[in-house]
ModelCIF file with pLDDT and N, C-alpha, C, O atoms, coordinates in Angstrom:
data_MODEL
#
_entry.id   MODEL 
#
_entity.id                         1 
_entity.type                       polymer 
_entity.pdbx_number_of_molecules   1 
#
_entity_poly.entity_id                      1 
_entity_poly.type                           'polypeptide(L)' 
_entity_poly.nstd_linkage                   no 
_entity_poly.nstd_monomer                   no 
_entity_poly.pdbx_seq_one_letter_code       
;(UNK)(UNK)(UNK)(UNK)(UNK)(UNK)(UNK)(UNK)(UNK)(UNK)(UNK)(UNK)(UNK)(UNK)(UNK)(UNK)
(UNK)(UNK)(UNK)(UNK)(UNK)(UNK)(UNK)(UNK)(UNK)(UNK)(UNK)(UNK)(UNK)(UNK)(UNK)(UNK)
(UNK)(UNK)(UNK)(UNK)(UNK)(UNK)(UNK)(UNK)(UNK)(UNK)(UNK)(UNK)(UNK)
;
_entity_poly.pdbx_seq_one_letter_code_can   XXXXXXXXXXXXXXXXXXXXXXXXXXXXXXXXXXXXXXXXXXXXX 
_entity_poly.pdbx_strand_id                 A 
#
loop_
_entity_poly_seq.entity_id 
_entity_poly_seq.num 
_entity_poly_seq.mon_id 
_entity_poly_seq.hetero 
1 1  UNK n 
1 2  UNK n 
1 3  UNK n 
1 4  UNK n 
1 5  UNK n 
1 6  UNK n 
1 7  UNK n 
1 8  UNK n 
1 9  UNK n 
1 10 UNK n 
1 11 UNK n 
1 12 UNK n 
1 13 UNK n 
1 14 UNK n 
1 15 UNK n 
1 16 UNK n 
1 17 UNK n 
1 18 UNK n 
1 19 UNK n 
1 20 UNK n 
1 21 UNK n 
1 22 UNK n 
1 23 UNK n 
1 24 UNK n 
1 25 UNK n 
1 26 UNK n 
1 27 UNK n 
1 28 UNK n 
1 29 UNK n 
1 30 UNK n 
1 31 UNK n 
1 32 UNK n 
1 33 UNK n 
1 34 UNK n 
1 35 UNK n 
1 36 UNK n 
1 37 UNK n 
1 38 UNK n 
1 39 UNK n 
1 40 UNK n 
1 41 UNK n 
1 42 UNK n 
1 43 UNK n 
1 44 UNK n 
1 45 UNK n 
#
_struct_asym.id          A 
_struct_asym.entity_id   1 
#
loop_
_ma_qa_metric.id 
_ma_qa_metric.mode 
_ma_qa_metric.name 
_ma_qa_metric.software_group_id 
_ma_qa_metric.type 
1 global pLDDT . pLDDT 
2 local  pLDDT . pLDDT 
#
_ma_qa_metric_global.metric_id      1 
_ma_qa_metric_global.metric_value   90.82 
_ma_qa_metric_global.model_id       1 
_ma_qa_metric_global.ordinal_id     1 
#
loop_
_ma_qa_metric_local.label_asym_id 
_ma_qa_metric_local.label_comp_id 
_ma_qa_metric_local.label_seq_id 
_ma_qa_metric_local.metric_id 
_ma_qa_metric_local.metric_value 
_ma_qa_metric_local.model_id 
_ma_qa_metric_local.ordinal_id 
A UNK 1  2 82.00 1 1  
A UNK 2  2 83.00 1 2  
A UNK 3  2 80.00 1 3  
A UNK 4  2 77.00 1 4  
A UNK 5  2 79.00 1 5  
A UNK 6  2 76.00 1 6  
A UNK 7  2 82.00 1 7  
A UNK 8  2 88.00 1 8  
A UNK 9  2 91.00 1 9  
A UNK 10 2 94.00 1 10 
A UNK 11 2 95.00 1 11 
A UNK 12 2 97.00 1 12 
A UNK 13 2 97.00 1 13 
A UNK 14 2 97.00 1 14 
A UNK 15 2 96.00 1 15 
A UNK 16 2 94.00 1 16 
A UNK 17 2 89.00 1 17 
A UNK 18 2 89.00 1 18 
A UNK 19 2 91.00 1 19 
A UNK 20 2 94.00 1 20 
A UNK 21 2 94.00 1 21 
A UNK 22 2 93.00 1 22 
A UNK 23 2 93.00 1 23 
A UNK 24 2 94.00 1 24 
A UNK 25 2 94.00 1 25 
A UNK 26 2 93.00 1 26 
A UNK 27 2 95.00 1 27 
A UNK 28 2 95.00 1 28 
A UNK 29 2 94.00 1 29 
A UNK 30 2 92.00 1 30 
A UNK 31 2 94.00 1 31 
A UNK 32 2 93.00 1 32 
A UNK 33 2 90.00 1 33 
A UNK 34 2 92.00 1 34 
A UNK 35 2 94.00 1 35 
A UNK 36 2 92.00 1 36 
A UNK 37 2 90.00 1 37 
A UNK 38 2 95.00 1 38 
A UNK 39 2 95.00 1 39 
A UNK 40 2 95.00 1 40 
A UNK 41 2 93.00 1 41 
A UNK 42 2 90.00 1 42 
A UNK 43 2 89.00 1 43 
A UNK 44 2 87.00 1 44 
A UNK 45 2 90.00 1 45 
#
loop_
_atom_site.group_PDB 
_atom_site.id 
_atom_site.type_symbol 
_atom_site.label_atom_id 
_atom_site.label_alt_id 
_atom_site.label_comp_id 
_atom_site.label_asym_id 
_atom_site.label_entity_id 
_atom_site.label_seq_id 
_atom_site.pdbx_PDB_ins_code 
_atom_site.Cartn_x 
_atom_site.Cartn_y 
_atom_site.Cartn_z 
_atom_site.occupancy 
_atom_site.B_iso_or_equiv 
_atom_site.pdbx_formal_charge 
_atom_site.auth_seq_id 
_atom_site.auth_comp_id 
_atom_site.auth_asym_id 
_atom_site.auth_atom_id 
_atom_site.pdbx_PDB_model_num 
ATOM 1   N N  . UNK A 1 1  ? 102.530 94.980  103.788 1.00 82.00 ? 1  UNK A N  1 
ATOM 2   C CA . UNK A 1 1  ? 103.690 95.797  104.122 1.00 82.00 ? 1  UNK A CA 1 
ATOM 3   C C  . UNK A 1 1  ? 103.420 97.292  103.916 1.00 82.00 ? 1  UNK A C  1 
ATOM 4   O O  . UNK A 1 1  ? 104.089 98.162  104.474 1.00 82.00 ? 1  UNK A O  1 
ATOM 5   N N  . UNK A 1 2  ? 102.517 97.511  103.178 1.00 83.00 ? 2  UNK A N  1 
ATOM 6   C CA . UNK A 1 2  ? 102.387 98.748  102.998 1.00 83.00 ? 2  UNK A CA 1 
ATOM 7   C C  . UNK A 1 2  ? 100.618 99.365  104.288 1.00 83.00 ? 2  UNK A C  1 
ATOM 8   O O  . UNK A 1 2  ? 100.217 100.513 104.480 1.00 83.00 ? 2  UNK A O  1 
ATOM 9   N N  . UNK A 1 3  ? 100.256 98.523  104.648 1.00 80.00 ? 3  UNK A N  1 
ATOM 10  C CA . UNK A 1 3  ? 98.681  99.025  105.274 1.00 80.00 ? 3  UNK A CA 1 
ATOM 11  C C  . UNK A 1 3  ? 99.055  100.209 106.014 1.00 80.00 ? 3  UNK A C  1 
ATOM 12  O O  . UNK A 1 3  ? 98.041  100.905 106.071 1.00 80.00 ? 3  UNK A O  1 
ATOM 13  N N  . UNK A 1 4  ? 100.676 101.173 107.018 1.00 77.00 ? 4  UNK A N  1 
ATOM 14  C CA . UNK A 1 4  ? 100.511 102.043 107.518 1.00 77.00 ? 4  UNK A CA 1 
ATOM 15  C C  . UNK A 1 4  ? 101.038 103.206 106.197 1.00 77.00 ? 4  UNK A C  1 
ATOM 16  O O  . UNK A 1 4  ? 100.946 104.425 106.344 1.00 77.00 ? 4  UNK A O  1 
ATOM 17  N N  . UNK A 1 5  ? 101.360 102.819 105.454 1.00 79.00 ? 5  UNK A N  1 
ATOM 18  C CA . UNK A 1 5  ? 101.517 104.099 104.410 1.00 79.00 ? 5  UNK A CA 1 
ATOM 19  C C  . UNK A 1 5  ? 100.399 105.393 104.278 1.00 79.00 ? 5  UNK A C  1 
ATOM 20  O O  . UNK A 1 5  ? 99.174  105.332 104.178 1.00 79.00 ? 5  UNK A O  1 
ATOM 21  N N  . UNK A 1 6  ? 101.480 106.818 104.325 1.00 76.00 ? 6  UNK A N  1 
ATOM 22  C CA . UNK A 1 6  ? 100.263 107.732 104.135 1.00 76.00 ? 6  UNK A CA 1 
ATOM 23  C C  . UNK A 1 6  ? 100.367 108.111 105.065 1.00 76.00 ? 6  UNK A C  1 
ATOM 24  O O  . UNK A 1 6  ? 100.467 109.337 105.016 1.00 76.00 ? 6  UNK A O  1 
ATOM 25  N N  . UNK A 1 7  ? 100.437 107.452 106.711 1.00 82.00 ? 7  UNK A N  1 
ATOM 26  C CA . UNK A 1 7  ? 100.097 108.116 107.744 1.00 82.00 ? 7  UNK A CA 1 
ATOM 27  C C  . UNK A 1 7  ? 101.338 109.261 108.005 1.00 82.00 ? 7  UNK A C  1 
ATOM 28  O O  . UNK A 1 7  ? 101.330 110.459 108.288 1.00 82.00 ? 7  UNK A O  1 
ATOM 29  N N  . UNK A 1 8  ? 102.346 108.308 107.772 1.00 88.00 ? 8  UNK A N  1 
ATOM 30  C CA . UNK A 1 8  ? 103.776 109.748 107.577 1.00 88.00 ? 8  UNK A CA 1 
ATOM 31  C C  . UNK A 1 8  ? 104.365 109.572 106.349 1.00 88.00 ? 8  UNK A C  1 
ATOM 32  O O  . UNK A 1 8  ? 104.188 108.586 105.633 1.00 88.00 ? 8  UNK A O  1 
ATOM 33  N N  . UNK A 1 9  ? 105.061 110.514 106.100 1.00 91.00 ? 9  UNK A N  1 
ATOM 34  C CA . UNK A 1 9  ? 105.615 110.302 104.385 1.00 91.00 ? 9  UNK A CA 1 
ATOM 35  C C  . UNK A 1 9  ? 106.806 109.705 104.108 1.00 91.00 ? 9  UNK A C  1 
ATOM 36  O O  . UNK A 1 9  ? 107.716 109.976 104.893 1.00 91.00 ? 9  UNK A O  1 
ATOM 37  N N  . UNK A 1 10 ? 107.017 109.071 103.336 1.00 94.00 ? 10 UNK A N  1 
ATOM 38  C CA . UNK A 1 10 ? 108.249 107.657 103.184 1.00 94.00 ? 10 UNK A CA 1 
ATOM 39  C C  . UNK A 1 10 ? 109.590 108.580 103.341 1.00 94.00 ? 10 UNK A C  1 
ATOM 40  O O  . UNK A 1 10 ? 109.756 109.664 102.781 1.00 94.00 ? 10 UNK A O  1 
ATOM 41  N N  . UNK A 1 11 ? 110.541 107.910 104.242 1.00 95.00 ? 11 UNK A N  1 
ATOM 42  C CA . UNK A 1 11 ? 111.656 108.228 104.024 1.00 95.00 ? 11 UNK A CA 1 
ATOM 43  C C  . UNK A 1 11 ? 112.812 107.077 103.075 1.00 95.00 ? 11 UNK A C  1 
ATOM 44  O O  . UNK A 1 11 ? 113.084 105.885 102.929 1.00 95.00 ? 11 UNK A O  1 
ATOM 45  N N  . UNK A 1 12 ? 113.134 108.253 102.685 1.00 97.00 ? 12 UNK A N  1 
ATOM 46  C CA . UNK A 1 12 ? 114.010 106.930 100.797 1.00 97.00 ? 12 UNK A CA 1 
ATOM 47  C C  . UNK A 1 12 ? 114.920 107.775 101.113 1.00 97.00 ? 12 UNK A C  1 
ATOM 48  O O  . UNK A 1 12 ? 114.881 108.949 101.479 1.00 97.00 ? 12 UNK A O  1 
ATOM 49  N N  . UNK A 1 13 ? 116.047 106.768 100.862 1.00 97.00 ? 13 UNK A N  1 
ATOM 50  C CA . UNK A 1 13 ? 117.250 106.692 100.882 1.00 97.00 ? 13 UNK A CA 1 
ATOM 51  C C  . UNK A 1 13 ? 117.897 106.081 99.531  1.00 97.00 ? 13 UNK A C  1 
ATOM 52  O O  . UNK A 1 13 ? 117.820 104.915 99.143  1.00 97.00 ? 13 UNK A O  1 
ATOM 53  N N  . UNK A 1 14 ? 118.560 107.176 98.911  1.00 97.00 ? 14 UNK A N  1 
ATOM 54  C CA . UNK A 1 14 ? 119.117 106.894 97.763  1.00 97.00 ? 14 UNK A CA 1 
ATOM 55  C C  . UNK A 1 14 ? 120.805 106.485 97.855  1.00 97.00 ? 14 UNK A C  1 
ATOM 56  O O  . UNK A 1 14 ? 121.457 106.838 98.838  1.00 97.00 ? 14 UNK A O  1 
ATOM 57  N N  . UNK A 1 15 ? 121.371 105.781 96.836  1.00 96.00 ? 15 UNK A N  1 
ATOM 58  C CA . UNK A 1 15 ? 122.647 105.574 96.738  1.00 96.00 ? 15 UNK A CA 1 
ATOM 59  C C  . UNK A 1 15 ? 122.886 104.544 95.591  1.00 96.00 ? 15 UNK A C  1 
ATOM 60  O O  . UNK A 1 15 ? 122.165 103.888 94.839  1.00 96.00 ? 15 UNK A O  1 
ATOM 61  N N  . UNK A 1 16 ? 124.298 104.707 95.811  1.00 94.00 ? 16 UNK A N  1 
ATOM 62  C CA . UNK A 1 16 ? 124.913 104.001 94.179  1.00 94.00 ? 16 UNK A CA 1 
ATOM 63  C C  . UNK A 1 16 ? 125.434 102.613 94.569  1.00 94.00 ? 16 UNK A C  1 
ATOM 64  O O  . UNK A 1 16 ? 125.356 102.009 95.639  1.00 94.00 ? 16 UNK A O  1 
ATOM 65  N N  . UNK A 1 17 ? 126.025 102.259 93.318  1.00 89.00 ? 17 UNK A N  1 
ATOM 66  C CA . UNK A 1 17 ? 126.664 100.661 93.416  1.00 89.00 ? 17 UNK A CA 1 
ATOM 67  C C  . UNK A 1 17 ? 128.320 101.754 93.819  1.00 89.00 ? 17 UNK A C  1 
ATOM 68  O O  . UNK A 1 17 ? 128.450 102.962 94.021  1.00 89.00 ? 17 UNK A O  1 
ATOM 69  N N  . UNK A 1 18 ? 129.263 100.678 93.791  1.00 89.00 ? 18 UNK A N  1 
ATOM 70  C CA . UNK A 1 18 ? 130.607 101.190 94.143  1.00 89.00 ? 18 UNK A CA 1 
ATOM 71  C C  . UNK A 1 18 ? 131.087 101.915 93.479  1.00 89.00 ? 18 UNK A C  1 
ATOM 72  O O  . UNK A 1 18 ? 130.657 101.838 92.328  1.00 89.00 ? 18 UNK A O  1 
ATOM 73  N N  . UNK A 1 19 ? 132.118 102.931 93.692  1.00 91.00 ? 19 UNK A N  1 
ATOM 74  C CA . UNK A 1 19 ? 132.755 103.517 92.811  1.00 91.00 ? 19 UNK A CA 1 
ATOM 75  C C  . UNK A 1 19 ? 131.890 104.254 91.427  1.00 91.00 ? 19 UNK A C  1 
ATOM 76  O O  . UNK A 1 19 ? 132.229 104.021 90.266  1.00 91.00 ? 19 UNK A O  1 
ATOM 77  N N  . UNK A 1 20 ? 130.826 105.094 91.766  1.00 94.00 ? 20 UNK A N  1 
ATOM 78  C CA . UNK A 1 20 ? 129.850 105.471 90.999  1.00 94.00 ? 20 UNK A CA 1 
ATOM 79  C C  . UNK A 1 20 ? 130.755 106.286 90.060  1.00 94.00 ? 20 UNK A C  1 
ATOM 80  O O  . UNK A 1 20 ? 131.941 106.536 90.279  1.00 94.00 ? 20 UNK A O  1 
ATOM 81  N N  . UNK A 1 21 ? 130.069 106.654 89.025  1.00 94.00 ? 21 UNK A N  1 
ATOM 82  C CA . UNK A 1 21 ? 130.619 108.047 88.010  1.00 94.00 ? 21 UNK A CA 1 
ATOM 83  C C  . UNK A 1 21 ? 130.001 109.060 88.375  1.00 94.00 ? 21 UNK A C  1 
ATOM 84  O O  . UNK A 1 21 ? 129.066 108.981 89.172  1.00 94.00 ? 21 UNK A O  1 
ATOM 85  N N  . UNK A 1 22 ? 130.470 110.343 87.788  1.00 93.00 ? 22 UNK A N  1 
ATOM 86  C CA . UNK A 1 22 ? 130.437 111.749 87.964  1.00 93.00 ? 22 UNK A CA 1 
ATOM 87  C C  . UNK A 1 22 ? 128.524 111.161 86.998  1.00 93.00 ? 22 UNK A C  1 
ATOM 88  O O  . UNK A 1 22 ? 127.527 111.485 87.642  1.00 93.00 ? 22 UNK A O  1 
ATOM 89  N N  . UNK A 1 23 ? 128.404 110.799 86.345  1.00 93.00 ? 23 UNK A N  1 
ATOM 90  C CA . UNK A 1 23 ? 127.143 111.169 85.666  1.00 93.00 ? 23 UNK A CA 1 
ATOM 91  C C  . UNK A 1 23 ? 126.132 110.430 86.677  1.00 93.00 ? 23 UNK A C  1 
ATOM 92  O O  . UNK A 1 23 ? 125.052 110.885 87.054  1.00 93.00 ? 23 UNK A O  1 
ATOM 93  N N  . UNK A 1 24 ? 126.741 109.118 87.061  1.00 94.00 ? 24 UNK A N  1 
ATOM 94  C CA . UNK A 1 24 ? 125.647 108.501 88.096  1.00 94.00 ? 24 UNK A CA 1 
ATOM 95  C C  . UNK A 1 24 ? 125.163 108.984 89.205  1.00 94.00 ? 24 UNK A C  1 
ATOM 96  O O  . UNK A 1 24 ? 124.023 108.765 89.615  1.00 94.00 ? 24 UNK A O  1 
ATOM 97  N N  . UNK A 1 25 ? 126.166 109.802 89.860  1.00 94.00 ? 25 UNK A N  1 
ATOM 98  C CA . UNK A 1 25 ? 126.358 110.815 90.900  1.00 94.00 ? 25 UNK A CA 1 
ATOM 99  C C  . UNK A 1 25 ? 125.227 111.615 90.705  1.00 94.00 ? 25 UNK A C  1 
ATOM 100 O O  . UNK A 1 25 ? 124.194 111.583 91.374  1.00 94.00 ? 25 UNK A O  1 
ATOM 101 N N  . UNK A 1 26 ? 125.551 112.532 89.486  1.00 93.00 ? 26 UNK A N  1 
ATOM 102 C CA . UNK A 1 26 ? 124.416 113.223 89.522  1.00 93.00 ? 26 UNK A CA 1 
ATOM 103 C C  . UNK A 1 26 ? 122.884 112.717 89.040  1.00 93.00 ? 26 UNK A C  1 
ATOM 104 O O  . UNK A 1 26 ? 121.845 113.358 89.196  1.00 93.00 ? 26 UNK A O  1 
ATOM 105 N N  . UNK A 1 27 ? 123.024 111.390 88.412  1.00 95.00 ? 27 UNK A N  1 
ATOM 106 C CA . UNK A 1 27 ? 121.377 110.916 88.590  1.00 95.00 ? 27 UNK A CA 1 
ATOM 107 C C  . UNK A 1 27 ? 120.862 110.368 89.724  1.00 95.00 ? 27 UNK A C  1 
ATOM 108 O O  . UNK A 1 27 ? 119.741 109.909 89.946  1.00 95.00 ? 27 UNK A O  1 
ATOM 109 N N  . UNK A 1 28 ? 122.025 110.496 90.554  1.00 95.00 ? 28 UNK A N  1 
ATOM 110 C CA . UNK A 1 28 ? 121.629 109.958 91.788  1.00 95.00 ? 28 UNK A CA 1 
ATOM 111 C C  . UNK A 1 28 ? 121.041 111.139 92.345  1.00 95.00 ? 28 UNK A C  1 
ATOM 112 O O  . UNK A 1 28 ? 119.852 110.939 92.597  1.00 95.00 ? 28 UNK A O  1 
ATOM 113 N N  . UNK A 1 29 ? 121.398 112.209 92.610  1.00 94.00 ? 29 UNK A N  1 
ATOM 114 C CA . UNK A 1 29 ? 121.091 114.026 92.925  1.00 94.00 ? 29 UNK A CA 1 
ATOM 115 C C  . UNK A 1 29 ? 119.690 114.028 92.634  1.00 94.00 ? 29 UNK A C  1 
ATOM 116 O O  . UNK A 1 29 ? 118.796 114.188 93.465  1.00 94.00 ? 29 UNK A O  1 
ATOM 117 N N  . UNK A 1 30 ? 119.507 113.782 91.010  1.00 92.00 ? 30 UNK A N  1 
ATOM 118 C CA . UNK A 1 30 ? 118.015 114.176 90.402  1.00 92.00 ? 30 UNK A CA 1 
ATOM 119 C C  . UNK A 1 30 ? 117.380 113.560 90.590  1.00 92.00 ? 30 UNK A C  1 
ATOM 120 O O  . UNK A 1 30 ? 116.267 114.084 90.551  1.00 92.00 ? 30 UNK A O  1 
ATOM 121 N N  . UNK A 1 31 ? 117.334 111.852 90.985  1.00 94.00 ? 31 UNK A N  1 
ATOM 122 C CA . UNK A 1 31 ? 116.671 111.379 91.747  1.00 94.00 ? 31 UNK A CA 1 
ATOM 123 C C  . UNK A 1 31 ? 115.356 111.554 92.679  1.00 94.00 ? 31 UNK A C  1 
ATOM 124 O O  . UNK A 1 31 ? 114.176 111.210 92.744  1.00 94.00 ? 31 UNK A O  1 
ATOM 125 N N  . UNK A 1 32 ? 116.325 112.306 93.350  1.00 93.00 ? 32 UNK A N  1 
ATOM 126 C CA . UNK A 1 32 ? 116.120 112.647 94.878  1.00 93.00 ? 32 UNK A CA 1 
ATOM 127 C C  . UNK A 1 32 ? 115.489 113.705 94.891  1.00 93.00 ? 32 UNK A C  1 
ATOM 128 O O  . UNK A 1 32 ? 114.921 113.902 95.966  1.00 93.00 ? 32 UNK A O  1 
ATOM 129 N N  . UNK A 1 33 ? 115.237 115.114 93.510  1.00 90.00 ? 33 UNK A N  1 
ATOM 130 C CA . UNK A 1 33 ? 114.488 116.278 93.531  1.00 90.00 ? 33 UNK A CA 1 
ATOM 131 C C  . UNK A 1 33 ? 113.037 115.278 93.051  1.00 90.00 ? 33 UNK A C  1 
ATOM 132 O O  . UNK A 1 33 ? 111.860 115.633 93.122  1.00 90.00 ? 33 UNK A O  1 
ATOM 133 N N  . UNK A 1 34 ? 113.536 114.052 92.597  1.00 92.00 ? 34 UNK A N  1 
ATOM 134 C CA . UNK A 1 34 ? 111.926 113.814 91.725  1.00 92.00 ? 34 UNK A CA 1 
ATOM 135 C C  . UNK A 1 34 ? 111.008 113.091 93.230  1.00 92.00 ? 34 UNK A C  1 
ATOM 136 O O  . UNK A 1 34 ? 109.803 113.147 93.475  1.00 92.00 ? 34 UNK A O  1 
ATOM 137 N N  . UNK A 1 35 ? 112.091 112.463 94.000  1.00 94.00 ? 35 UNK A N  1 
ATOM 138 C CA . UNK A 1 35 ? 111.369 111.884 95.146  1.00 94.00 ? 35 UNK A CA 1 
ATOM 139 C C  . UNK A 1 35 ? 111.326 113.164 96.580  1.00 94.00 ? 35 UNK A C  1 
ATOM 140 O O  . UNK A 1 35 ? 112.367 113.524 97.129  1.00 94.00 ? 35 UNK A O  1 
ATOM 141 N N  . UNK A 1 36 ? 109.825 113.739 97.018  1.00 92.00 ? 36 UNK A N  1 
ATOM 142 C CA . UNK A 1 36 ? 110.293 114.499 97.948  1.00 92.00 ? 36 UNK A CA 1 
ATOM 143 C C  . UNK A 1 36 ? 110.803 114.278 98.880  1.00 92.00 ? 36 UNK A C  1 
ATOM 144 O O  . UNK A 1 36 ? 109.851 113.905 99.565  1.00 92.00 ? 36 UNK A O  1 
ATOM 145 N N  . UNK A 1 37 ? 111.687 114.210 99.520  1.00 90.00 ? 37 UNK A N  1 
ATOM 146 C CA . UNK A 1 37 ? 112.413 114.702 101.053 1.00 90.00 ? 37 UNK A CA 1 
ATOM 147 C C  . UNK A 1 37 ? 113.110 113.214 100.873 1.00 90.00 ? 37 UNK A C  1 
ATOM 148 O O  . UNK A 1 37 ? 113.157 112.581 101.927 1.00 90.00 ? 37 UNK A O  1 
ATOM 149 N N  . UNK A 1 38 ? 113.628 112.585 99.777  1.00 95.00 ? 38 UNK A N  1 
ATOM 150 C CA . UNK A 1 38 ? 114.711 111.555 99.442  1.00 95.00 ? 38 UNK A CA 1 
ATOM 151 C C  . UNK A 1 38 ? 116.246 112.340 100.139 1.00 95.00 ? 38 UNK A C  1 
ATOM 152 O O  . UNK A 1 38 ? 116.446 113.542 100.310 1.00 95.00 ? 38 UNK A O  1 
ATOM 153 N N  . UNK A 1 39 ? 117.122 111.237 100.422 1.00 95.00 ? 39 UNK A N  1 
ATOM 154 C CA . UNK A 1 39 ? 118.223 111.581 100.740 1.00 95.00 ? 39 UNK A CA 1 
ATOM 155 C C  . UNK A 1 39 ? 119.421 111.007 100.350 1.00 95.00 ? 39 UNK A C  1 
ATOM 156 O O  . UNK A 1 39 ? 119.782 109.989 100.941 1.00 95.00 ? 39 UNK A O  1 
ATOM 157 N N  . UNK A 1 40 ? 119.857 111.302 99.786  1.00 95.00 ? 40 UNK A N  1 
ATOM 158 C CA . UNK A 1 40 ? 121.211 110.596 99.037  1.00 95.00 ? 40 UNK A CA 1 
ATOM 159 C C  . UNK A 1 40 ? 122.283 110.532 99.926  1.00 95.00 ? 40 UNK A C  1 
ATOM 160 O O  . UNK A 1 40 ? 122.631 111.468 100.647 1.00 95.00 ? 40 UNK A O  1 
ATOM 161 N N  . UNK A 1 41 ? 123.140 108.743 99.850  1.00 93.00 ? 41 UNK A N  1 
ATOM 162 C CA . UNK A 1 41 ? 124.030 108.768 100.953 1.00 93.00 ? 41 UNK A CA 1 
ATOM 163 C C  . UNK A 1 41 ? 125.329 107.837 99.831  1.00 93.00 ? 41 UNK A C  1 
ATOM 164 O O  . UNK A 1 41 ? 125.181 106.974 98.965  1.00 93.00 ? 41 UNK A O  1 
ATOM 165 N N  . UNK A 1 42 ? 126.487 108.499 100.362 1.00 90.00 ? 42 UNK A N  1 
ATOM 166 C CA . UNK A 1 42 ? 127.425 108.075 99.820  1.00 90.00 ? 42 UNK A CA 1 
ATOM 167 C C  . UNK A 1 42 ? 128.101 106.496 100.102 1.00 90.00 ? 42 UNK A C  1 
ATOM 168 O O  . UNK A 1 42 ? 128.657 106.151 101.145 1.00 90.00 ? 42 UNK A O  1 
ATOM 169 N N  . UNK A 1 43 ? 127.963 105.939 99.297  1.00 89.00 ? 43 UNK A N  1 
ATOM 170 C CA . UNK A 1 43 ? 127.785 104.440 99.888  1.00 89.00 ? 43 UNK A CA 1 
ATOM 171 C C  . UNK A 1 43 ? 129.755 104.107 100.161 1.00 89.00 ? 43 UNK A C  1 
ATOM 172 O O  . UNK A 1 43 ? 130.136 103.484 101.152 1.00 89.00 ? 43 UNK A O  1 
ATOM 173 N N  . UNK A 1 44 ? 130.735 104.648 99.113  1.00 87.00 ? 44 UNK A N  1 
ATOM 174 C CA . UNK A 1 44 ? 131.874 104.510 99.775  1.00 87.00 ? 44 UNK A CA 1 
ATOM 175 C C  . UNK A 1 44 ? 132.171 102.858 99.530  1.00 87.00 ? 44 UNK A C  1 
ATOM 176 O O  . UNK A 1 44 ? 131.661 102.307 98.555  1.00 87.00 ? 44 UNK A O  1 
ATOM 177 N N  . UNK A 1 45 ? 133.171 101.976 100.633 1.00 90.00 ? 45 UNK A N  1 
ATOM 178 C CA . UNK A 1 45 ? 133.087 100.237 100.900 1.00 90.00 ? 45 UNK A CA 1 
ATOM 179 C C  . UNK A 1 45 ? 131.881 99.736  101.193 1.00 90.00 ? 45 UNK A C  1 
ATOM 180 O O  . UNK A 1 45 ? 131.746 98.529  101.393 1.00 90.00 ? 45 UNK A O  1 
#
């Protein structure tokens, strides 16, 4: 699953379980500075 890795750089997609907290929120944020070009999506229902 991984043999084309490398050739372009992973796109990650971050997000929470339901109804996250203000603190999860933001480890969800810092996350995403530790992974480059991660994107955090508000998961909502």
């Amino acid at each position: 699953e991984y043999r084309w890795a490398g050739l372009e750089p992973p796109k990650v997609m971050v997000t929470t379980s339901r109804d996250p907290s203000s603190r999860l929120r933001l480890f969800a944020k810092e996350l995403c500075l530790l992974l480059p070009g991660a994107r955090r999506m508000n998961r909502g229902r």
